[in-house]
Protein backbone atom coordinates (compact mmCIF):
# COMPACT_ATOMS: atom_id res chain seq x y z
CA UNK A 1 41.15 -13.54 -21.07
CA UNK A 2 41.79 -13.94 -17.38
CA UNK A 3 44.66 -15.92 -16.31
CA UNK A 4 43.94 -18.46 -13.28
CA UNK A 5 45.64 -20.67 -10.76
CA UNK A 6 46.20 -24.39 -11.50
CA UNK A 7 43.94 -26.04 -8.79
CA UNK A 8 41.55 -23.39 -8.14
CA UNK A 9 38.78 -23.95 -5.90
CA UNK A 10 36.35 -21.76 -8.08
CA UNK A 11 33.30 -23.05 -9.19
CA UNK A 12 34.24 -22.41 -13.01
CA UNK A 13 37.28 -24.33 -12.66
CA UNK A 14 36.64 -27.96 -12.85
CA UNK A 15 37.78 -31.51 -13.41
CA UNK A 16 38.96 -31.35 -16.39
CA UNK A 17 40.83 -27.47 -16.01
CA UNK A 18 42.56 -29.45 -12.96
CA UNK A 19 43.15 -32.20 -14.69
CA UNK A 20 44.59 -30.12 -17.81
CA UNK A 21 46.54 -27.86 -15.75
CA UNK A 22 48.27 -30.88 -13.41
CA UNK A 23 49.47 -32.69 -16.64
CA UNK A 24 51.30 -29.20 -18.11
CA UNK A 25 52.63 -28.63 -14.76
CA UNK A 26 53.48 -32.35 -15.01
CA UNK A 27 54.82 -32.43 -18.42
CA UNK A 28 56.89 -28.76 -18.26
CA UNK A 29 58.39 -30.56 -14.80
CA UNK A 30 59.91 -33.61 -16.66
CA UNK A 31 60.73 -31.52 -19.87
CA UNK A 32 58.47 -32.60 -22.62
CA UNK A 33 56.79 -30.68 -25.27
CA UNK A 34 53.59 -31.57 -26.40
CA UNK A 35 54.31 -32.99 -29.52
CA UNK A 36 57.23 -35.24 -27.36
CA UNK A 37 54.32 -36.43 -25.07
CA UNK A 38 52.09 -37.18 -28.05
CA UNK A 39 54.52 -39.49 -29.89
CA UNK A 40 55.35 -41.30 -26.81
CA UNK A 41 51.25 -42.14 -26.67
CA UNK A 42 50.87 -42.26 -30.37
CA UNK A 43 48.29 -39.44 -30.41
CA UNK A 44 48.67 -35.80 -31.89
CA UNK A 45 50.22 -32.54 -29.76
CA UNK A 46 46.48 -30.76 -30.74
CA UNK A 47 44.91 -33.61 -28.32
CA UNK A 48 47.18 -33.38 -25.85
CA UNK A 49 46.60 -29.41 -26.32
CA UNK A 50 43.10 -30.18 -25.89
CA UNK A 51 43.39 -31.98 -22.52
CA UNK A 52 45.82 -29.26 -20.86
CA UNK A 53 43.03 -26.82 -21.87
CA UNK A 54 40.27 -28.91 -20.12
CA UNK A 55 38.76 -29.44 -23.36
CA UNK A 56 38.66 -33.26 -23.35
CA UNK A 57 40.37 -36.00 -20.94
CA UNK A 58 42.38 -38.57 -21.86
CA UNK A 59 40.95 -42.12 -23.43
CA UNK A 60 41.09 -44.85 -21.42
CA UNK A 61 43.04 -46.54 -23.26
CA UNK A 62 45.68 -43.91 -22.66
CA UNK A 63 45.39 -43.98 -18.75
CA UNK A 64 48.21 -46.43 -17.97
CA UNK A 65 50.45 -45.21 -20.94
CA UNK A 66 50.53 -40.94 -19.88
CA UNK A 67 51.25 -42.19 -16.43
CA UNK A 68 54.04 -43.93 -17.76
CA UNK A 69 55.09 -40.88 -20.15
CA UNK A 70 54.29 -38.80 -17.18
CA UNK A 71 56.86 -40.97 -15.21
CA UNK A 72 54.29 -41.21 -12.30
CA UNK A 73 54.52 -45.22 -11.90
């Protein structure tokens, strides 16, 4: 499988590959693994997996708390 760029413009790359790839970047940045981020928002590493891979995005329920995981307040 083809590796690509966080943030690409491509057509194939969309909202929620950015959005997946910005929280990893975000996450690696402050040190956190997965499974770290996941018990800080009570939710399991495979769903935070499954947003950095653009598979799902967040609740919205979850909104306020990753930004405060994500130390972005």
């Amino acid at each position: 499988m083809e590796e690509r760029e966080p943030y690409s413009s491509s057509p194939e790359f969309g909202l929620l590959d950015r959005f997946g790839a910005f929280l990893r970047l975000r996450r690696q940045e402050i040190r956190l693994t997965q499974r770290e981020l996941a018990e800080r928002l009570d939710v399991t590493d495979v769903y935070i997996s499954r947003i950095e891979l653009g598979k799902s995005l967040p609740s919205r329920r979850l909104v306020g708390p990753l930004a405060s995981a994500l130390e972005m307040e």
